[in-house]
Protein backbone atom coordinates (compact mmCIF):
# COMPACT_ATOMS: atom_id res chain seq x y z
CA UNK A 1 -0.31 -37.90 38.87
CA UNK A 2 1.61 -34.57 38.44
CA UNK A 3 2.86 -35.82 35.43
CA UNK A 4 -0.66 -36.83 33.88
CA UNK A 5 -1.90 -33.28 35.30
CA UNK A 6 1.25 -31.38 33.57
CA UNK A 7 1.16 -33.09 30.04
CA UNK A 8 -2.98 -32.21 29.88
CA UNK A 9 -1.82 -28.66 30.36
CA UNK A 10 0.52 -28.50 27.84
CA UNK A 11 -2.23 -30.21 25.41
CA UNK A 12 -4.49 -27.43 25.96
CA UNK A 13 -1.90 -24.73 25.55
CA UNK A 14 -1.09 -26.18 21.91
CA UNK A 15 -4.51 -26.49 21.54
CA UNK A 16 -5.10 -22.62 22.31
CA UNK A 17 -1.83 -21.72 20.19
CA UNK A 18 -3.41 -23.30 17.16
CA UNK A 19 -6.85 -21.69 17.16
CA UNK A 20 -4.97 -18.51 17.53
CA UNK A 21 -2.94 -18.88 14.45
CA UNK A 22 -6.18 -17.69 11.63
CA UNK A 23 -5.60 -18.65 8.41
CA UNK A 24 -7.59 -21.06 6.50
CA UNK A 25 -7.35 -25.18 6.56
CA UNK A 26 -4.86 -25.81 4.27
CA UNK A 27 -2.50 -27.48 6.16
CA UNK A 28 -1.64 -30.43 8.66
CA UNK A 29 -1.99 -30.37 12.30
CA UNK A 30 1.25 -29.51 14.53
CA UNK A 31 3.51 -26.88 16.15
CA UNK A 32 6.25 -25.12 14.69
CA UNK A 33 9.82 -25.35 16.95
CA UNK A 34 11.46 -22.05 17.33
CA UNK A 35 12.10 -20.00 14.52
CA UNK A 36 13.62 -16.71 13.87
CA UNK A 37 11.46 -13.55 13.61
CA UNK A 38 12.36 -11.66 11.13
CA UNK A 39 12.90 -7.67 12.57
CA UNK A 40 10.57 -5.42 10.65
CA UNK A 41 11.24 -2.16 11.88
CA UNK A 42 8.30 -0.27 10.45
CA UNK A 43 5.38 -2.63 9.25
CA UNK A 44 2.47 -2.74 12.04
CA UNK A 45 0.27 -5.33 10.90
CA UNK A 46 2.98 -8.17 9.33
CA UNK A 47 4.98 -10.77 11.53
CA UNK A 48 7.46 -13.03 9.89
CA UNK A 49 8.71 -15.71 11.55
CA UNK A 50 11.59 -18.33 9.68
CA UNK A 51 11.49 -21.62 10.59
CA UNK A 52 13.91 -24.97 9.19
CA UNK A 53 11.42 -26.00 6.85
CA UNK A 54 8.90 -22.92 6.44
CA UNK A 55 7.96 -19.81 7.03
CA UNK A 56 5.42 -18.22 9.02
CA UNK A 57 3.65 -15.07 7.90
CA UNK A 58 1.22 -13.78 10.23
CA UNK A 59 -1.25 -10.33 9.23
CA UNK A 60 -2.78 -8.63 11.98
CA UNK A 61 -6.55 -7.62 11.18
CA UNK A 62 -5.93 -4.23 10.25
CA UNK A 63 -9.41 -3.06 11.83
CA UNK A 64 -9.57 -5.52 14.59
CA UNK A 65 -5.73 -5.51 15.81
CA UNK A 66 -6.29 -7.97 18.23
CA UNK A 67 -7.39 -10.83 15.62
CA UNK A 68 -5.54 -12.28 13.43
CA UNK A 69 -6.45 -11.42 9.25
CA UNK A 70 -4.29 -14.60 7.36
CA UNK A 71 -1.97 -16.52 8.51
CA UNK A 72 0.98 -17.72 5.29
CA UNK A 73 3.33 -20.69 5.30
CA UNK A 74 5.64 -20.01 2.58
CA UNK A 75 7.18 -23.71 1.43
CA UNK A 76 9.79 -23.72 -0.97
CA UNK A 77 8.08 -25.89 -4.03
CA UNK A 78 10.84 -27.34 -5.12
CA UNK A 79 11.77 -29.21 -1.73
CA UNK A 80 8.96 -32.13 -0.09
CA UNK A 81 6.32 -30.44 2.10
CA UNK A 82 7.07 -30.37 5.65
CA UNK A 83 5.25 -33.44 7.77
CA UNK A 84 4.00 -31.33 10.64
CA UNK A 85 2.52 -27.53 9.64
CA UNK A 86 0.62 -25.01 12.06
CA UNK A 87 -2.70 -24.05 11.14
CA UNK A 88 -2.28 -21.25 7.93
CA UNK A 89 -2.64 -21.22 4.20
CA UNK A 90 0.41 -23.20 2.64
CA UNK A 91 2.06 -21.41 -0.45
CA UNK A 92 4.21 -23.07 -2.07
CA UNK A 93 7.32 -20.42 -3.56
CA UNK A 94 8.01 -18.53 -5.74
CA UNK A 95 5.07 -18.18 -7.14
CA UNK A 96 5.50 -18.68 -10.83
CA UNK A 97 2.13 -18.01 -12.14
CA UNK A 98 0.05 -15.09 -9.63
CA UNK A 99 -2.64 -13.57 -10.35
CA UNK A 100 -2.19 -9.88 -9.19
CA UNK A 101 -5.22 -7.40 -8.80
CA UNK A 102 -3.67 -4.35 -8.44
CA UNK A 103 -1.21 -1.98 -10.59
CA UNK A 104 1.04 -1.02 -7.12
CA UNK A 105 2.22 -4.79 -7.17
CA UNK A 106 2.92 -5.61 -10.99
CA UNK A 107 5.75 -2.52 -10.46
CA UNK A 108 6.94 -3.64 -7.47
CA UNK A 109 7.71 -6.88 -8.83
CA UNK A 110 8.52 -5.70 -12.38
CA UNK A 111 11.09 -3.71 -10.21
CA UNK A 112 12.23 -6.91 -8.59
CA UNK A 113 13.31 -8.86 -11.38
CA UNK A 114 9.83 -10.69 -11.28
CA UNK A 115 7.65 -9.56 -13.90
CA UNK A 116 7.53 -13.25 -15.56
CA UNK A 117 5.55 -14.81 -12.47
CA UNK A 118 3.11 -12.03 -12.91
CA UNK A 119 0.49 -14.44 -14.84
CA UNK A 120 -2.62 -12.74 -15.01
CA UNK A 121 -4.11 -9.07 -14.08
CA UNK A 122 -7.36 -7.54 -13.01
CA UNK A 123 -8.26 -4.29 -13.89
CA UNK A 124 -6.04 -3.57 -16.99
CA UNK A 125 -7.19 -0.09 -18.03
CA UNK A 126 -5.78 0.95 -14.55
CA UNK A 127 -2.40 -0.45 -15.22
CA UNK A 128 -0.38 2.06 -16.57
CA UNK A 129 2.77 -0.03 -17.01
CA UNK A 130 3.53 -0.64 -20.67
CA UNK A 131 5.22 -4.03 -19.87
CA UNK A 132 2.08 -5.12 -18.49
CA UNK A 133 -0.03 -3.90 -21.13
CA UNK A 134 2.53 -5.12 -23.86
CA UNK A 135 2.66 -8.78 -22.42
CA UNK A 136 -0.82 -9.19 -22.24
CA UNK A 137 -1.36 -8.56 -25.88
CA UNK A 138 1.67 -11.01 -26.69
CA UNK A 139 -0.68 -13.41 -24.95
CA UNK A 140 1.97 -13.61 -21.81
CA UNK A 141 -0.47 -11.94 -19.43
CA UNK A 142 -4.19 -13.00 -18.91
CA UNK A 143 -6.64 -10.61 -18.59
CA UNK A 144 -8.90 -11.43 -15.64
CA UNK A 145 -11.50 -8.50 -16.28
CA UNK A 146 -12.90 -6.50 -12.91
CA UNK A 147 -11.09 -6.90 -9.60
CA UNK A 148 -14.70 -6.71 -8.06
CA UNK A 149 -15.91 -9.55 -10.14
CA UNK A 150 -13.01 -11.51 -11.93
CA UNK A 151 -14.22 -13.50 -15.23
CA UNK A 152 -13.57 -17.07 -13.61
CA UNK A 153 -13.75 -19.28 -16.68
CA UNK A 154 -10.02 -16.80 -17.62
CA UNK A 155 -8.70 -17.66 -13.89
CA UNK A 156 -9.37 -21.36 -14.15
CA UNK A 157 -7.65 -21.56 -17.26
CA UNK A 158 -4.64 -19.47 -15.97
CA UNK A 159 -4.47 -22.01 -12.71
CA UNK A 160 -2.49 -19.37 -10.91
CA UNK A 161 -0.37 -20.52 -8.19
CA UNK A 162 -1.20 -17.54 -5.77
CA UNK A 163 -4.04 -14.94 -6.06
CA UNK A 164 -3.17 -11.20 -4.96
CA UNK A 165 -5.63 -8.80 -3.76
CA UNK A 166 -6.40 -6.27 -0.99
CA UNK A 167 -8.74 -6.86 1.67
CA UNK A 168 -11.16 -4.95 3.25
CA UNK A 169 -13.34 -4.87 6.42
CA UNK A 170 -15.90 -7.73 6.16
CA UNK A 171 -15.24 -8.44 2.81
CA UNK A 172 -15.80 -11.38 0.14
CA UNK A 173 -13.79 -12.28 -2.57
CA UNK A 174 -16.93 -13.72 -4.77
CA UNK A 175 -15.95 -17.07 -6.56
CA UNK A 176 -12.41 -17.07 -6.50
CA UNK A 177 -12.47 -18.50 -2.66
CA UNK A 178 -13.99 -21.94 -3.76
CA UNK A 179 -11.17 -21.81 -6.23
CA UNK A 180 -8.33 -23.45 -3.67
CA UNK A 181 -6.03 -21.41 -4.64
CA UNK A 182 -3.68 -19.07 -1.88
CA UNK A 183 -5.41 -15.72 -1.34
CA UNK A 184 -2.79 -13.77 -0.38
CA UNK A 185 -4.66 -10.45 1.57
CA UNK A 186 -2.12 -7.57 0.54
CA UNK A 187 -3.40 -5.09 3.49
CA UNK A 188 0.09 -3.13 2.99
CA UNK A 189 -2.64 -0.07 2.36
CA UNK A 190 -3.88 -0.20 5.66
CA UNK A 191 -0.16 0.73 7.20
CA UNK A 192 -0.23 4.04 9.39
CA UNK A 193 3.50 5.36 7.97
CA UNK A 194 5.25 5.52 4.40
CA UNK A 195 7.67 3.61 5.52
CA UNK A 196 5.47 0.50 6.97
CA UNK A 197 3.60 0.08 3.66
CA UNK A 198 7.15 0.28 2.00
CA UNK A 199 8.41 -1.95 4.16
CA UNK A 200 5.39 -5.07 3.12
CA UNK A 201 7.65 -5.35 -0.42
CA UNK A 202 9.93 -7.88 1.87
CA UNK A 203 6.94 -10.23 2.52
CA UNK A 204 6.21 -10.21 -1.48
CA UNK A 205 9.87 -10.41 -2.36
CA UNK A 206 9.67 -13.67 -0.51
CA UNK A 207 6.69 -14.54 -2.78
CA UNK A 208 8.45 -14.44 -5.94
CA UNK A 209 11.42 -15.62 -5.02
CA UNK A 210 13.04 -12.26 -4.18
CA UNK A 211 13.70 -11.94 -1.80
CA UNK A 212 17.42 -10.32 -1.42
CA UNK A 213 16.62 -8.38 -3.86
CA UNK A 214 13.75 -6.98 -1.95
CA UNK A 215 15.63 -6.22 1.23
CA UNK A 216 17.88 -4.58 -0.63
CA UNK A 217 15.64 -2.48 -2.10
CA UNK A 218 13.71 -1.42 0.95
CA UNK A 219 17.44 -0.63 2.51
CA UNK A 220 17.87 2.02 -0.41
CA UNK A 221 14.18 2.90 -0.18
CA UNK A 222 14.47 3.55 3.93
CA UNK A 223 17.82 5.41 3.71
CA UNK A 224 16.93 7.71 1.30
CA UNK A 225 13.55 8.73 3.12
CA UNK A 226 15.21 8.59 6.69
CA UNK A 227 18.24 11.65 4.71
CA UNK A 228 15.33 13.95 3.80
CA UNK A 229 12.87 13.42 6.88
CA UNK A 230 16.24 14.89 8.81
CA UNK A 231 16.80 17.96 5.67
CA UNK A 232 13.19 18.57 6.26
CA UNK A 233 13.67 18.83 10.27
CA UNK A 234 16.03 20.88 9.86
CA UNK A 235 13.42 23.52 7.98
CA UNK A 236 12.99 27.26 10.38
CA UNK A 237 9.78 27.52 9.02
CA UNK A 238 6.92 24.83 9.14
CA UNK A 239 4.31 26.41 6.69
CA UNK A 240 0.44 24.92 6.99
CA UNK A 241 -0.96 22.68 4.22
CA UNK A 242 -4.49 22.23 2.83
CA UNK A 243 -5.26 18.71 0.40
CA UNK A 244 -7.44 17.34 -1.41
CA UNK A 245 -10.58 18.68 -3.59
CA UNK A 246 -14.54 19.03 -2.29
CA UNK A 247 -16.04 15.59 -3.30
CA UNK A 248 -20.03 16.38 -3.82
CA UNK A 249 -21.18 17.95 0.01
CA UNK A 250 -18.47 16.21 1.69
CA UNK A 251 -14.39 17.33 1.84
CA UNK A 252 -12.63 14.30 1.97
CA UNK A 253 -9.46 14.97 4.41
CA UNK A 254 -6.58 12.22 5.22
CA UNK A 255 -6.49 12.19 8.78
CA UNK A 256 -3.42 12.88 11.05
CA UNK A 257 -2.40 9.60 11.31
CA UNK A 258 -2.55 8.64 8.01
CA UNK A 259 0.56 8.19 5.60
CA UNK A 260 -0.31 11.04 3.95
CA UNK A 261 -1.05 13.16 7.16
CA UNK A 262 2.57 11.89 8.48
CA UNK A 263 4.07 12.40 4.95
CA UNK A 264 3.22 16.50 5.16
CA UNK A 265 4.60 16.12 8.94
CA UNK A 266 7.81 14.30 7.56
CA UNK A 267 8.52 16.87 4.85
CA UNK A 268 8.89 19.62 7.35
CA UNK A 269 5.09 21.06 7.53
CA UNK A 270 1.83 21.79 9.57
CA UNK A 271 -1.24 19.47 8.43
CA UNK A 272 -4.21 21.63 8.72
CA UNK A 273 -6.03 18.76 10.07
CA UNK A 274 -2.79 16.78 11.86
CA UNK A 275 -5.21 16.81 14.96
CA UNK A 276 -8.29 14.04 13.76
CA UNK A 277 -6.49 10.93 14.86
CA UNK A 278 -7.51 9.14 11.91
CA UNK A 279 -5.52 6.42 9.58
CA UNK A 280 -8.16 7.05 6.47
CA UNK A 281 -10.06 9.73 5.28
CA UNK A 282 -12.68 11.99 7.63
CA UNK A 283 -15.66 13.70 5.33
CA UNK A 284 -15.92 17.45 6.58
CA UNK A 285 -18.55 20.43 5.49
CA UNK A 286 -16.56 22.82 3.40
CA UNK A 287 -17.46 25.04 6.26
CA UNK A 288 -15.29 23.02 8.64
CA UNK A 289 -12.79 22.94 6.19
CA UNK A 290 -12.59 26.44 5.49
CA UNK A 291 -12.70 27.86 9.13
CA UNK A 292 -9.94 25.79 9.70
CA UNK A 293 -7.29 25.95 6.91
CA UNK A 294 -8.40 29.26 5.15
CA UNK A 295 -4.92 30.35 6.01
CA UNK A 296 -2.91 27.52 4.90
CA UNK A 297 -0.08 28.27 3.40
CA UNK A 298 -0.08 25.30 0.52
CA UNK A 299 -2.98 23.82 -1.19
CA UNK A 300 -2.35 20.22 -2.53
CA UNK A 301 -4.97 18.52 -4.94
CA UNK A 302 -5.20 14.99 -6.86
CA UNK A 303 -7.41 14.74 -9.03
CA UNK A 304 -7.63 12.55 -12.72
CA UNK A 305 -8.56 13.90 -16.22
CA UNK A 306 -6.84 14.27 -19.67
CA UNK A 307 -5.91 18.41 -19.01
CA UNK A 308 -3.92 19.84 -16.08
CA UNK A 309 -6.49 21.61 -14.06
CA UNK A 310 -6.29 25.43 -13.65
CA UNK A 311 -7.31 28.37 -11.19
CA UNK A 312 -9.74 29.38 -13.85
CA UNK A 313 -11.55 25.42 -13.62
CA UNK A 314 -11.32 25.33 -9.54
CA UNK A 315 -13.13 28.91 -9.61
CA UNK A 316 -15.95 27.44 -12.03
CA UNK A 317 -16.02 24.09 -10.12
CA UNK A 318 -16.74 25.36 -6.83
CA UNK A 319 -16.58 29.52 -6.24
CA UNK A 320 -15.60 29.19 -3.06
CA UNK A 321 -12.46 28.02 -3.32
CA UNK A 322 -11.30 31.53 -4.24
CA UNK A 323 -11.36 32.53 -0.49
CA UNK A 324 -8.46 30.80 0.60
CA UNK A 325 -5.18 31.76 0.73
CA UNK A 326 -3.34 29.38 -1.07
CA UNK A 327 -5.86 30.36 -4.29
CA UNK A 328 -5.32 34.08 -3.86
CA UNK A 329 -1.70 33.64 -3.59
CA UNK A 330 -1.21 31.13 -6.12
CA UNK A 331 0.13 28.39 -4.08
CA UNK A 332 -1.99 25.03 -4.93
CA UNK A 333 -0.24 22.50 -6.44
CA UNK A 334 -1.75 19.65 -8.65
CA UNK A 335 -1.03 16.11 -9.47
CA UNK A 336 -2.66 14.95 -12.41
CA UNK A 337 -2.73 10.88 -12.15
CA UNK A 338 -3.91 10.44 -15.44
CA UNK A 339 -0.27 11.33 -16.34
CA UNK A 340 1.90 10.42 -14.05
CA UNK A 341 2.07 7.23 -12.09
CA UNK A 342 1.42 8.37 -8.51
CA UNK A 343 -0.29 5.63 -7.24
CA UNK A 344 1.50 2.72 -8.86
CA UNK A 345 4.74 4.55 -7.19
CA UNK A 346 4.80 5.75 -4.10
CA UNK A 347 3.62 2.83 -1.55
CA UNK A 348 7.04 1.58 -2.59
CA UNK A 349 8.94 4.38 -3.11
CA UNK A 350 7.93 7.12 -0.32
CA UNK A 351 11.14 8.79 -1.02
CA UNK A 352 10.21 9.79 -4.45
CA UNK A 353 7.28 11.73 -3.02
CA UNK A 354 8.84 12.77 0.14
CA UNK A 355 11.34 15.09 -1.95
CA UNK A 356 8.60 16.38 -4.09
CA UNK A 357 6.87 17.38 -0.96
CA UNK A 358 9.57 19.18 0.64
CA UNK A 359 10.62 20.65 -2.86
CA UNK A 360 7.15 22.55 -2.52
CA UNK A 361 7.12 23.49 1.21
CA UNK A 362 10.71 24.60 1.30
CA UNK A 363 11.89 25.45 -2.30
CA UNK A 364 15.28 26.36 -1.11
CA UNK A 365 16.23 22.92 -0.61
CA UNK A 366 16.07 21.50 -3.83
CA UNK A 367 16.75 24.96 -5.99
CA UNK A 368 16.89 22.92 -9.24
CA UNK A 369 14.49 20.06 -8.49
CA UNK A 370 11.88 18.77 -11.42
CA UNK A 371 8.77 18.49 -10.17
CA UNK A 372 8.25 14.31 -10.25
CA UNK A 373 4.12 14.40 -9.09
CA UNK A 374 3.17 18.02 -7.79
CA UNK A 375 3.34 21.46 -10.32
CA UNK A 376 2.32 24.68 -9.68
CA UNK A 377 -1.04 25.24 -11.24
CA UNK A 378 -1.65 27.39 -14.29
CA UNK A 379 -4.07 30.53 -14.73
CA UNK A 380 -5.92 28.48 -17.57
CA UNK A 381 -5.20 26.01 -20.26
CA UNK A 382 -5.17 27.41 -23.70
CA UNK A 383 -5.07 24.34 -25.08
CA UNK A 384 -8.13 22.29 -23.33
């Protein structure tokens, strides 16, 4: 009786270990046995777990943690499928033909070694990367149109083997879900450190096939950030910083624990607005904004257009901005995206940006240092 009692038990525990798994239905019923998680020491929301046969890649919902967003099983194509799967989405690997939707993943795997399984792109006049744009007018490269609403006669004809995009909070992904093809939900942007959105380029090395050459590169990647987070500690002075631009009647601020709020605090400064314990952005009254980082010592700004943007075009865009600090003592700089590649770089190379940072806060480190993403701002632009 004991035994009968003990053995319905157990069939309810796999039971309850199944529906906990998420993923879609593309698999067989069963259990995994063991397996070997893999240590990620900064990622928050990915879990990779190796198995004999598979391997089991598990995203955490990053705005429900305690749900489950995709579960992977990544099945090496060229061996026969395994007989017993857990519930997840079964990709078959390397992926050979992907479809990628954003420009932060064609360099990351152009920097892998990979660039042949990219097979298709959304959003080309993003892409900055002239391989990209070069192999899709050889023909090598599919243009899929909008990431918001993909041209689905082009992605049935490219029959990718894996579709790439990033997720967000009660999303839909339109037509290309009835497709059965792997969705694979790249929330890397959702991490809450440099280093844990770095750190996702092991799960896609793994995609393509690359993956020792991925975990090599996020060694170099981590080592080099860890050397100047400790130069930067090492700063006497911790001077305050100010970012971003006025967007319409809201100021747009990263919040304290965002990667960019942790990013200032890494690089040896005081975020004016370290205290909102937010991971995104917080919309503030200028008001707010000014009572509380009139005084900051460095103003930071993004912003994309064809000229470098001046003191003389912040004073005409919004007066106001004369009455800080940083504008009457010449100390905002500006990254221009529409000339350099910020955002296709730094989710996978922190480091690169990490240096510029402290190269602005404390100057005396890096006496010699070109500027890679942030300049000094002119009076005015002669040539506009």
């Amino acid at each position: 009786m004991w035994r009968l009692v003990s053995l319905f038990w157990g069939m309810v525990g796999c039971v309850f270990l199944l529906s906990a798994c998420g993923g879609s239905g593309n698999t067989k019923a069963g259990m995994p046995e063991g397996g070997d998680t893999l240590r990620l020491a900064y990622a928050h929301y990915l879990t990779v777990v190796k198995h004999k046969e598979f391997t089991q890649v598990t995203i955490r919902n990053p705005w429900d943690s305690a749900r489950i967003l995709h579960t992977y099983l990544l099945v090496d194509k060229h061996k026969p499928s395994p007989r017993v799967l857990p519930q997840g989405t079964v990709v078959r690997i390397p992926l050979e033909r992907m479809l990628v939707y954003s420009a932060v993943h064609c360099g990351l795997f152009d920097e892998l070694g990979a660039m042949e399984a990219v097979g298709g792109v959304c959003d080309l006049s993003y892409i900055r990367l002239e391989k990209i744009r070069r192999r899709v007018r050889d023909g090598l490269i599919t243009d899929a149109g909008s990431s918001m609403s993909p041209d689905i006669e082009r992605v049935i004809a490219l029959h990718p083997d894996g579709i790439l995009l990033s997720p967000f909070e009660n999303g839909s992904y339109g037509r290309v879900e009835k497709l059965d093809i792997p969705l694979i939900e790249c929330a890397d942007y959702m991490e809450t450190s440099a280093l844990g959105r770095a750190e996702w380029m092991r799960f896609y090395g793994m995609l393509a096939g690359k993956e020792r050459e991925a975990d090599s590169l996020f060694a170099e990647v981590e080592r080099g950030y860890q050397a100047l987070r400790a130069m930067a500690d090492k700063a006497k002075k911790k001077p305050v910083v100010l970012a971003e631009l006025k967007q319409g009647s809201a100021w747009y601020v990263p919040g304290g624990r965002s990667v960019t709020g942790q990013m200032y605090a890494d690089a040896g400064a005081h975020y004016a607005f370290g205290s909102i314990a937010e991971n995104g952005s917080s919309p503030l009254s200028f008001e707010t904004v000014y009572d509380r980082a009139r005084h900051a010592d460095y103003w930071l700004v993004k912003y994309n257009q064809k000229h470098d943007k001046t003191y003389a075009e912040l004073e005409q865009d919004y007066r106001p901005y004369t009455g800080f600090d940083a504008f009457r003592k010449r100390k905002i700089y500006g990254c221009n995206t529409a000339k350099v590649s910020y955002y296709e770089e730094i989710p996978f190379h922190p480091e690169r940006l990490l240096k510029d940072l402290i190269a602005v806060f404390h100057p005396d480190m890096f006496p010699d240092y070109q500027a890679r993403y942030f300049t000094p701002l002119r009076e005015r632009n002669e040539s506009k």
